[in-house]
PDB file of N, CA and C in Angstrom:
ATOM      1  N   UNK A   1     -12.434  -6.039  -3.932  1.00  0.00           N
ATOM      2  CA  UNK A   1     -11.290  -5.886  -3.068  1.00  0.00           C
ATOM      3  C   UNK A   1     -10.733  -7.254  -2.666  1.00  0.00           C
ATOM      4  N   UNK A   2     -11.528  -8.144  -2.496  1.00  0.00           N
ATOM      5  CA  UNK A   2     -11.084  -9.503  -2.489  1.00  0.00           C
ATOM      6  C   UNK A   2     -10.090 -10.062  -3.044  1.00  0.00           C
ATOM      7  N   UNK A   3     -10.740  -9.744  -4.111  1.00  0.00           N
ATOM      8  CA  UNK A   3     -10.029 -10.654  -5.587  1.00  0.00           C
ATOM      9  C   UNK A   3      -8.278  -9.928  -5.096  1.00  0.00           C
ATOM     10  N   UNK A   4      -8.208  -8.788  -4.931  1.00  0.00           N
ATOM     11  CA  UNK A   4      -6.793  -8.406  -4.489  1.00  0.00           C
ATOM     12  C   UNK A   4      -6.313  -8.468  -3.701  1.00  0.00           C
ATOM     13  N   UNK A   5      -6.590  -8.609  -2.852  1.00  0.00           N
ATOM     14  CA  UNK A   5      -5.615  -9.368  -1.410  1.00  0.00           C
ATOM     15  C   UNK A   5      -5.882 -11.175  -2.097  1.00  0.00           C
ATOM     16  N   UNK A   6      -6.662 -11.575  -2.572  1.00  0.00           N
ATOM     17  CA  UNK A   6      -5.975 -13.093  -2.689  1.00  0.00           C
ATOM     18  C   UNK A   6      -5.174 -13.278  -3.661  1.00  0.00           C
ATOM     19  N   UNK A   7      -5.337 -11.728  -4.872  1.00  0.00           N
ATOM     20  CA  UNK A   7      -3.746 -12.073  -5.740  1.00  0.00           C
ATOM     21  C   UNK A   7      -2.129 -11.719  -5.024  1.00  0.00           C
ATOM     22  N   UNK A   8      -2.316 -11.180  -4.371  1.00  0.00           N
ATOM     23  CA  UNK A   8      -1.379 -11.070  -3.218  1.00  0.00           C
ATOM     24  C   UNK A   8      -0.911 -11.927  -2.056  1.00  0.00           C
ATOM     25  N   UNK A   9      -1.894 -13.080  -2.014  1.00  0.00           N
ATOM     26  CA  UNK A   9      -1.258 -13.466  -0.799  1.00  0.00           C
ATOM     27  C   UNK A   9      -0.372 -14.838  -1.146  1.00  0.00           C
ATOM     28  N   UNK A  10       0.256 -15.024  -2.127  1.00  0.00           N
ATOM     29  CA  UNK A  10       1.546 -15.304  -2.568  1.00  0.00           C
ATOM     30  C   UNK A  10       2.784 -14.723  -1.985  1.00  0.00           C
ATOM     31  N   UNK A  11       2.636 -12.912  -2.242  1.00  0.00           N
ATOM     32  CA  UNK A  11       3.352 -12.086  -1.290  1.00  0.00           C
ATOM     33  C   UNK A  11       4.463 -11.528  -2.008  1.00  0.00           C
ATOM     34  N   UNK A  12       5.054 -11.131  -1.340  1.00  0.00           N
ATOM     35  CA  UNK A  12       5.903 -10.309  -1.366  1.00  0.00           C
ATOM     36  C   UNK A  12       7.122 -10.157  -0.619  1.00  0.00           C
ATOM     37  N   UNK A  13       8.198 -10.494  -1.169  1.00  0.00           N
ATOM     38  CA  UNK A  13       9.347 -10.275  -0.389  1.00  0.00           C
ATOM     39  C   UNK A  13       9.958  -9.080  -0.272  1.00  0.00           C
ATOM     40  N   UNK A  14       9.478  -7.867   0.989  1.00  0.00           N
ATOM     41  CA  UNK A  14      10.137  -6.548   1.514  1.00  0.00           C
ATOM     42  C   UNK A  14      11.483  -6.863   1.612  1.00  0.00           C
ATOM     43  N   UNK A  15      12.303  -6.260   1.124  1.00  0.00           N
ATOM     44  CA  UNK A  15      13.351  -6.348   1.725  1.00  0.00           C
ATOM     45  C   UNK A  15      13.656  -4.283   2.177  1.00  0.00           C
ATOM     46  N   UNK A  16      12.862  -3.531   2.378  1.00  0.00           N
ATOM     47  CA  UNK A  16      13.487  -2.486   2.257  1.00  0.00           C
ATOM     48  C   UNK A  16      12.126  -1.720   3.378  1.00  0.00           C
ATOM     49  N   UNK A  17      12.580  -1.116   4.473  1.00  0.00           N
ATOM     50  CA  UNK A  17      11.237  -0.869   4.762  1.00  0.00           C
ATOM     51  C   UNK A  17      11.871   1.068   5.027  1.00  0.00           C
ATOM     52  N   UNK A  18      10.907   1.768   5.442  1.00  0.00           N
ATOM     53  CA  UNK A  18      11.489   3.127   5.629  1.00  0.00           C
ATOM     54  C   UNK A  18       9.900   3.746   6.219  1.00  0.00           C
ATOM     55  N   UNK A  19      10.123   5.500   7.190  1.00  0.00           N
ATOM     56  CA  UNK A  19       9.255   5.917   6.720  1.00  0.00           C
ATOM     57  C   UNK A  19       8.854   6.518   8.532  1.00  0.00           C
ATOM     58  N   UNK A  20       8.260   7.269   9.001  1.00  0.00           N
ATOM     59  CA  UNK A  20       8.395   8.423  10.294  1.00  0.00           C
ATOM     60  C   UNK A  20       6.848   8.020  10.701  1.00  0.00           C
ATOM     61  N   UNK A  21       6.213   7.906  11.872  1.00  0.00           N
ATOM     62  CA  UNK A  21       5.682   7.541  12.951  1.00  0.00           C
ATOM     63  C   UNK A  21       5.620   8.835  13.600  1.00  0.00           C
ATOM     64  N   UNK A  22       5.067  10.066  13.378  1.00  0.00           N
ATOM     65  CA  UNK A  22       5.186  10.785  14.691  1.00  0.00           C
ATOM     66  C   UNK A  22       4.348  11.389  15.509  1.00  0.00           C
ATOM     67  N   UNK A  23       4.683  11.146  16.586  1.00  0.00           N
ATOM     68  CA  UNK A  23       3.272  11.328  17.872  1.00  0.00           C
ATOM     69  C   UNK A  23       2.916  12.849  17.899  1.00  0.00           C
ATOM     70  N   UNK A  24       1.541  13.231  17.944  1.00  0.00           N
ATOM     71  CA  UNK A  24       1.366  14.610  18.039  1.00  0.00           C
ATOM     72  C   UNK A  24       0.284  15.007  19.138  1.00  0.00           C
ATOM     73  N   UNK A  25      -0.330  15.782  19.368  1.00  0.00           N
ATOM     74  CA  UNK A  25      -1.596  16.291  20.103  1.00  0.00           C
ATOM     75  C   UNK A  25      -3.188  15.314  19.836  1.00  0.00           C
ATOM     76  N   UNK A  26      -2.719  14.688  18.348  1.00  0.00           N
ATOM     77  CA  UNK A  26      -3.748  13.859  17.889  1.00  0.00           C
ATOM     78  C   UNK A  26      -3.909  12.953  17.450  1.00  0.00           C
ATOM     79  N   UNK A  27      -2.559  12.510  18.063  1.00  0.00           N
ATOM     80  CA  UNK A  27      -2.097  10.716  18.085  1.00  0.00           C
ATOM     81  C   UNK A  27      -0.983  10.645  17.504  1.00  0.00           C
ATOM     82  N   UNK A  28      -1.086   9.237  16.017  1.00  0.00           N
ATOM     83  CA  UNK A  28       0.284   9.053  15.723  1.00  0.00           C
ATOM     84  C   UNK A  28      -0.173   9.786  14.179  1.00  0.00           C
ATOM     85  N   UNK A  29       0.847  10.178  13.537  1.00  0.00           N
ATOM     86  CA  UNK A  29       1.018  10.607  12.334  1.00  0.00           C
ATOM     87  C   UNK A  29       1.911   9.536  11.302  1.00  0.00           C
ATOM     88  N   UNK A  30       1.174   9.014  10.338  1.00  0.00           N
ATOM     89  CA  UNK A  30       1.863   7.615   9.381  1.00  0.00           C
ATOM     90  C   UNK A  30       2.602   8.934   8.732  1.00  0.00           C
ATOM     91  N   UNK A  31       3.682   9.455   8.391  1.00  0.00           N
ATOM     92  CA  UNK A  31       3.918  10.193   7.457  1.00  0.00           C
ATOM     93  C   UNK A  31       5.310   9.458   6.570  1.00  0.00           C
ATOM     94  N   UNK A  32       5.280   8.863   5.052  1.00  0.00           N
ATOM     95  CA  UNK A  32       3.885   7.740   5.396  1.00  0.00           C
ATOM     96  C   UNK A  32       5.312   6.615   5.636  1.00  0.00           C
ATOM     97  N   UNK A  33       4.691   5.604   6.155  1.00  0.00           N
ATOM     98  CA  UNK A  33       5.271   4.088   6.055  1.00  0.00           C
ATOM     99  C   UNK A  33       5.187   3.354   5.044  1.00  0.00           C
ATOM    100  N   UNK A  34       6.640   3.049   4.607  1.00  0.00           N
ATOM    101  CA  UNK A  34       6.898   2.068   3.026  1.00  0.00           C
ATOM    102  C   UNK A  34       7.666   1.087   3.408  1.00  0.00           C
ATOM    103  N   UNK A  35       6.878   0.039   3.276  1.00  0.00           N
ATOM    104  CA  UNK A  35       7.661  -1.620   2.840  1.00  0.00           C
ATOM    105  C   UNK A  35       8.120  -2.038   1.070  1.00  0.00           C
ATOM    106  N   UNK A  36       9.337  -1.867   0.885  1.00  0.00           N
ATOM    107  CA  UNK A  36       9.428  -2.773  -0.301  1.00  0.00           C
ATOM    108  C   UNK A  36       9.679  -3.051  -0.754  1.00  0.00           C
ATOM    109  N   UNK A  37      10.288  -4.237  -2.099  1.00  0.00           N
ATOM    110  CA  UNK A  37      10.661  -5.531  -2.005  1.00  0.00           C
ATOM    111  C   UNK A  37      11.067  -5.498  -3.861  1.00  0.00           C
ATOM    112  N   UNK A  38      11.700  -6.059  -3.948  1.00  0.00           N
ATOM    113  CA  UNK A  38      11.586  -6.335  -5.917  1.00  0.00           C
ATOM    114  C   UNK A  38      10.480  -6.331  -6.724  1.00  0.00           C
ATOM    115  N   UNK A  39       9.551  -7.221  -5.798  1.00  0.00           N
ATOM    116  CA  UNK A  39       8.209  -6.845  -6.696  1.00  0.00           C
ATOM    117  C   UNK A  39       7.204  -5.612  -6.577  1.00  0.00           C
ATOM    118  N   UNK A  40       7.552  -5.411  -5.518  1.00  0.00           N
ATOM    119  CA  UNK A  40       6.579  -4.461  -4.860  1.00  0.00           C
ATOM    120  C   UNK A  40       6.417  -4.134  -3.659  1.00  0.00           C
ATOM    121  N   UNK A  41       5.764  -3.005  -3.337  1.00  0.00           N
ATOM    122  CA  UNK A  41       5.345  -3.223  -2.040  1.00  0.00           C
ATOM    123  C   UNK A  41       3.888  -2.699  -1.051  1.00  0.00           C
ATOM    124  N   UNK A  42       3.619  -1.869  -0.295  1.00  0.00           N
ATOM    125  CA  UNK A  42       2.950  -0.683   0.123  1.00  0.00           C
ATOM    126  C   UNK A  42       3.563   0.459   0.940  1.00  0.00           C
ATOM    127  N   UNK A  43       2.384   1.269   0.922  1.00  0.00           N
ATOM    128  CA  UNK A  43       2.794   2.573   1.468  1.00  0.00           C
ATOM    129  C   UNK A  43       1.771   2.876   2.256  1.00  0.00           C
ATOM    130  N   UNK A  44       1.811   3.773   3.807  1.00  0.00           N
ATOM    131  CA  UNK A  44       0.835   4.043   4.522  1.00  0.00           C
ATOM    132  C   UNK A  44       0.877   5.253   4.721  1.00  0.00           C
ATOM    133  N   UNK A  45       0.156   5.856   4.534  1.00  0.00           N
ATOM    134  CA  UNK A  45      -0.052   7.316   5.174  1.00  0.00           C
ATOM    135  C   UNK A  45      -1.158   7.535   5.514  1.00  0.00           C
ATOM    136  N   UNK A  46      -1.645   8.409   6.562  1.00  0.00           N
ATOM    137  CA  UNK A  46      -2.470   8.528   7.373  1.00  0.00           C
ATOM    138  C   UNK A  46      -2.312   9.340   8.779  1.00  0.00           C
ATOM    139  N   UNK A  47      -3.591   8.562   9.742  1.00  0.00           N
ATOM    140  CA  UNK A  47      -3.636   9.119  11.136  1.00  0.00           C
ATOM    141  C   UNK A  47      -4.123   7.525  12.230  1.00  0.00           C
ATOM    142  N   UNK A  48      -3.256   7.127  12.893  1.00  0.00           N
ATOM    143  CA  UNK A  48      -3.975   6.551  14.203  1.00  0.00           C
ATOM    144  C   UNK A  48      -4.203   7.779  15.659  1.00  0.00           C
ATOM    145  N   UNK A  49      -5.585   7.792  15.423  1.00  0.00           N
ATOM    146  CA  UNK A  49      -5.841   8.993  16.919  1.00  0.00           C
ATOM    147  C   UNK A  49      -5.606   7.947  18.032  1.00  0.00           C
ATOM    148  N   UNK A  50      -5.440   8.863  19.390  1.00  0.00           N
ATOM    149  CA  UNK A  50      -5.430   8.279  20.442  1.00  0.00           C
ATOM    150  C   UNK A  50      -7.190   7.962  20.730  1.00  0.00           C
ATOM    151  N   UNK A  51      -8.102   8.054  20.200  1.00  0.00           N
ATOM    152  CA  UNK A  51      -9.120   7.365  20.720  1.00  0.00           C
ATOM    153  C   UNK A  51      -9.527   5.970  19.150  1.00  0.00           C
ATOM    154  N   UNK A  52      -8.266   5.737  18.758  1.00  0.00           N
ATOM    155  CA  UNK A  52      -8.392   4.347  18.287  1.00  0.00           C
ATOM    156  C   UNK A  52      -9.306   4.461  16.559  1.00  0.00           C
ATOM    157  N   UNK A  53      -8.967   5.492  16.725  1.00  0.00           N
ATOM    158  CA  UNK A  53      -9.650   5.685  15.093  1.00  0.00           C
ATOM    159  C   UNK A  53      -8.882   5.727  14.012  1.00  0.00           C
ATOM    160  N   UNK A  54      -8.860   5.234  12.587  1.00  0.00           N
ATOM    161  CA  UNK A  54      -7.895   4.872  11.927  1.00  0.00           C
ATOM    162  C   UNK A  54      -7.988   5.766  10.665  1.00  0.00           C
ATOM    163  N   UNK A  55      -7.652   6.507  10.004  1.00  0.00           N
ATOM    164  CA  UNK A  55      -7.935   7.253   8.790  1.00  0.00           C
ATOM    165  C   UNK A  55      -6.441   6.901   8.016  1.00  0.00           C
ATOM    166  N   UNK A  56      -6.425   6.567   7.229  1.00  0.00           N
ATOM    167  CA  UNK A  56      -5.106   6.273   6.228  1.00  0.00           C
ATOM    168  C   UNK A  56      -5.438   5.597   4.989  1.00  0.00           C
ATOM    169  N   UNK A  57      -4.742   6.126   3.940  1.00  0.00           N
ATOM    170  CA  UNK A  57      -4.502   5.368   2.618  1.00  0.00           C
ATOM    171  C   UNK A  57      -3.226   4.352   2.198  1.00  0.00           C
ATOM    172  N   UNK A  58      -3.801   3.580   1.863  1.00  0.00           N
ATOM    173  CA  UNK A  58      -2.773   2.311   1.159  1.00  0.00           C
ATOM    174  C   UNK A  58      -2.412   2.268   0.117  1.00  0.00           C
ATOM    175  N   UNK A  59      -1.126   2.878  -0.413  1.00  0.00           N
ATOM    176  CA  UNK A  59      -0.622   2.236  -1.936  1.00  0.00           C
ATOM    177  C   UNK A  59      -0.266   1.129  -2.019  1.00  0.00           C
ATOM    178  N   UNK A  60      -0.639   0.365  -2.799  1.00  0.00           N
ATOM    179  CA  UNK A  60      -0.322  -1.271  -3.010  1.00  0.00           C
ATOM    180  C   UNK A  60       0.448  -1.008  -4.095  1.00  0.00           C
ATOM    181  N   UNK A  61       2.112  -1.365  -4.171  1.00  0.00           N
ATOM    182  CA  UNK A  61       2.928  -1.145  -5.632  1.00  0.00           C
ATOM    183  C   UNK A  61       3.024  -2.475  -6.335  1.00  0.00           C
ATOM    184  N   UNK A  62       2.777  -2.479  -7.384  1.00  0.00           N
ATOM    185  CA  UNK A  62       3.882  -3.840  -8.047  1.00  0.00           C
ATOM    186  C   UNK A  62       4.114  -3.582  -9.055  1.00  0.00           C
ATOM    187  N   UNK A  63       5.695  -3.754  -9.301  1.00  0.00           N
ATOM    188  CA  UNK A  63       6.176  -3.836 -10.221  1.00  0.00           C
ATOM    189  C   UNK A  63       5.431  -4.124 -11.442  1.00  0.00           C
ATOM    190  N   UNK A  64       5.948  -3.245 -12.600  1.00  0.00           N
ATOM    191  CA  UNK A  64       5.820  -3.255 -13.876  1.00  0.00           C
ATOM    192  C   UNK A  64       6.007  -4.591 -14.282  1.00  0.00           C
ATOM    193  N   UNK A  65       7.341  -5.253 -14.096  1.00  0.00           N
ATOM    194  CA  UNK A  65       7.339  -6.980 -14.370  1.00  0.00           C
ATOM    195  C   UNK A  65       6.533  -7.876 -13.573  1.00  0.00           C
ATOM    196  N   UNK A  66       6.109  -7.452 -12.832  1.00  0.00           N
ATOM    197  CA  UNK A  66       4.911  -8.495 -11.684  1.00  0.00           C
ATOM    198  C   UNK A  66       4.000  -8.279 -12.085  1.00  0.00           C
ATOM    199  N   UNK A  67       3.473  -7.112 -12.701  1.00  0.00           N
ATOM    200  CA  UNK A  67       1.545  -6.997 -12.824  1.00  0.00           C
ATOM    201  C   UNK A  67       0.794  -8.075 -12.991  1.00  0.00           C
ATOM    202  N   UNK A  68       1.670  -8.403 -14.491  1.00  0.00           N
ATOM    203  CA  UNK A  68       1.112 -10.108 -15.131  1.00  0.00           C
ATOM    204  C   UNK A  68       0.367 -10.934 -13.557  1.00  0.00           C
ATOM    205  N   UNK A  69       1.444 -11.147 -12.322  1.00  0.00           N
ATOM    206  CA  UNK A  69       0.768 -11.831 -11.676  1.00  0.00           C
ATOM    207  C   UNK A  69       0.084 -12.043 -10.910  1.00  0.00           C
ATOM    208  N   UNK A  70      -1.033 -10.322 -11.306  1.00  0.00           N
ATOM    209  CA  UNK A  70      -2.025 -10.261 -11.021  1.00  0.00           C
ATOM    210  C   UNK A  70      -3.068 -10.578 -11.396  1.00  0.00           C
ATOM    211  N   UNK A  71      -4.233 -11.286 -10.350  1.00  0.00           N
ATOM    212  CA  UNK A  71      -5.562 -12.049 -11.430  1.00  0.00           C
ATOM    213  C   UNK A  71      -6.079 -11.040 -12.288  1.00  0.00           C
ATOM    214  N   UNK A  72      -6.385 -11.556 -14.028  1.00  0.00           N
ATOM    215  CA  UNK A  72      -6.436 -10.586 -15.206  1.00  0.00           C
ATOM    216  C   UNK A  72      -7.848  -9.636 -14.429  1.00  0.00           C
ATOM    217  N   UNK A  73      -8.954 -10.389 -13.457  1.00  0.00           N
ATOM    218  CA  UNK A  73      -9.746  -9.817 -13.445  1.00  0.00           C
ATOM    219  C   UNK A  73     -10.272  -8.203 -12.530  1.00  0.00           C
ATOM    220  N   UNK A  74      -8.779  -8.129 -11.929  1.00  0.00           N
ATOM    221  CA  UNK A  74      -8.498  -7.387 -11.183  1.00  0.00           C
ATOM    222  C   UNK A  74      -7.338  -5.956 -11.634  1.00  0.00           C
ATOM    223  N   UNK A  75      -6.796  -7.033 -12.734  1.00  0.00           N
ATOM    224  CA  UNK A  75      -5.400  -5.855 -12.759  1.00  0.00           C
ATOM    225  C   UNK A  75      -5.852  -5.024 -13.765  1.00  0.00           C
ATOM    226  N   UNK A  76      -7.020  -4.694 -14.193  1.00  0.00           N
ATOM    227  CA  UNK A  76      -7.272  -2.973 -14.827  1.00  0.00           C
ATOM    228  C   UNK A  76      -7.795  -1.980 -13.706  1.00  0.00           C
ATOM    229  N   UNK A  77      -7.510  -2.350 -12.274  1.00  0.00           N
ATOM    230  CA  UNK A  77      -8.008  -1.274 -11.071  1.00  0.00           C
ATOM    231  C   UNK A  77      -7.066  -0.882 -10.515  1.00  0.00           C
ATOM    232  N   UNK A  78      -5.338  -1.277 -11.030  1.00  0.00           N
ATOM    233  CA  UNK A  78      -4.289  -0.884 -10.944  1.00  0.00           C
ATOM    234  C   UNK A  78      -4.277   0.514 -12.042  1.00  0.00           C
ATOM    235  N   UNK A  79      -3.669   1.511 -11.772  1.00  0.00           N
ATOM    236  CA  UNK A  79      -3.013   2.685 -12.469  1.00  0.00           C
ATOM    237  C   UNK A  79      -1.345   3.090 -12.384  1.00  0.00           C
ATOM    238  N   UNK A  80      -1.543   3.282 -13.373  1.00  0.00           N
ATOM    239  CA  UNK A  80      -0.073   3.725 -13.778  1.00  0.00           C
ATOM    240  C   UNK A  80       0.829   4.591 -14.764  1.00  0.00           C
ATOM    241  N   UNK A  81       1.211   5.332 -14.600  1.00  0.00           N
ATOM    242  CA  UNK A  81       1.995   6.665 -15.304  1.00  0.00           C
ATOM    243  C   UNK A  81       2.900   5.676 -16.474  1.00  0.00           C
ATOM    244  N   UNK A  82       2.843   6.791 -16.901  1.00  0.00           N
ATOM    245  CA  UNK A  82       3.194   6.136 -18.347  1.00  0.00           C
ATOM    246  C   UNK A  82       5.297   5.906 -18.196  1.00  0.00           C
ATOM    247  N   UNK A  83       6.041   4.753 -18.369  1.00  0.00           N
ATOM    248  CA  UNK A  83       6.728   5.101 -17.969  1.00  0.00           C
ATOM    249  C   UNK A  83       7.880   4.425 -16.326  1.00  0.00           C
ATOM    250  N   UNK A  84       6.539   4.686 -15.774  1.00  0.00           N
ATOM    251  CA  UNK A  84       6.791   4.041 -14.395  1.00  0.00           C
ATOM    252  C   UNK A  84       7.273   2.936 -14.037  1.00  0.00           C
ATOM    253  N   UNK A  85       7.794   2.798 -12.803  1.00  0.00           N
ATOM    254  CA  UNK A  85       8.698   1.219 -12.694  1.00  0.00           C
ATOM    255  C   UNK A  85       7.475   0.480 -11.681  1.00  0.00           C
ATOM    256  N   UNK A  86       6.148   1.018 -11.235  1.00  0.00           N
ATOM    257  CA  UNK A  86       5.216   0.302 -10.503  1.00  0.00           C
ATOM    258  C   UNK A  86       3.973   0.961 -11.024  1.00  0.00           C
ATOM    259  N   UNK A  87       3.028  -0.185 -11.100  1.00  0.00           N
ATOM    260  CA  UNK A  87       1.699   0.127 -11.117  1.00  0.00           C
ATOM    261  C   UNK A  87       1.049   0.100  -9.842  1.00  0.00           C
ATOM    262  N   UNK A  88       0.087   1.009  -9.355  1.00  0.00           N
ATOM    263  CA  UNK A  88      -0.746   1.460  -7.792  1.00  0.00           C
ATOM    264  C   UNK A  88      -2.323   0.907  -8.051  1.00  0.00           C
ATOM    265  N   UNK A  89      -2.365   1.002  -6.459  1.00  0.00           N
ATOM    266  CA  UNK A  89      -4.101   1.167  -6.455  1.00  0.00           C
ATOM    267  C   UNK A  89      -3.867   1.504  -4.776  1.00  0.00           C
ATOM    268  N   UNK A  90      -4.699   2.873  -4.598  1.00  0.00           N
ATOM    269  CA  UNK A  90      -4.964   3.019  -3.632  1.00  0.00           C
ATOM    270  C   UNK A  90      -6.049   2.858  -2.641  1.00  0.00           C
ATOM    271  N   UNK A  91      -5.629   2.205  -1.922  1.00  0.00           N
ATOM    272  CA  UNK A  91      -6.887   1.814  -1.010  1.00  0.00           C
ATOM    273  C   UNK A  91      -7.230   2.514   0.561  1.00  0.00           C
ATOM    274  N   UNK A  92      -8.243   3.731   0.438  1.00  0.00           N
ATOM    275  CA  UNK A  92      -8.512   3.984   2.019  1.00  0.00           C
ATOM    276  C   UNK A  92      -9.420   2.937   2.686  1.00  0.00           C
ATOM    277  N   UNK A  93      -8.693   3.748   4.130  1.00  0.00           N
ATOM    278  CA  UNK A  93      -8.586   2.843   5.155  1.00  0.00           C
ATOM    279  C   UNK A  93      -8.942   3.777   6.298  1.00  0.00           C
ATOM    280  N   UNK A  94     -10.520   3.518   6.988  1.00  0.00           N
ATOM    281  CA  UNK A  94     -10.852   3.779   8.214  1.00  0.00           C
ATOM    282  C   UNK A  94     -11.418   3.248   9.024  1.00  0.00           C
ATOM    283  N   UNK A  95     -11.826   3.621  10.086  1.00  0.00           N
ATOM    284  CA  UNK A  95     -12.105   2.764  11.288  1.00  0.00           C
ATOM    285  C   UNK A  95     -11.781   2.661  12.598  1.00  0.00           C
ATOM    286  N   UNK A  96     -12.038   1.757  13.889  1.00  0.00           N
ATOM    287  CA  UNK A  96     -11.592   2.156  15.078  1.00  0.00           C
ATOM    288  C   UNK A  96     -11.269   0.828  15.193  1.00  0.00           C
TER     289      UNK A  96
END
């Protein structure tokens, strides 16, 4: 997991963000939150409860023309539809 957040932290320029926040009986609802940008971006969906507990998944996108500048030793844990304008890897996410 390393190795991918430090091929990333070059970054990413969002220019596009979108995506609903809504409060319920059992906190907030990610349904989901998307940042993203020419190269890529992420996506959140999930749950923050009101007692601080975190359950959500992360799509990490990048572009079909960006993959390349991902470290080689990492970018076969990316997937992708045949076709597609981004390759994924999803990453859950829990905790308080």
């Amino acid at each position: 997991m390393k190795g991918v957040l430090n091929s990333l932290k070059k970054g990413f320029v969002l220019t596009n963000a979108r995506g609903k926040i809504v409060q319920d009986a059992k906190g907030y609802k990610l349904d989901p939150v998307l940042f993203m940008g020419e190269k890529g971006g992420f996506a959140i969906k999930g749950w923050i409860g009101y007692d601080n507990k975190l359950s959500a998944n992360v799509r990490v996108n990048v572009a079909s023309g960006s993959v390349d500048e991902i470290n080689s030793a990492i970018r076969p844990v990316f997937k992708s539809q045949k076709g597609a304008k981004y390759s994924y890897l999803d990453i859950p996410m829990a905790g308080t």
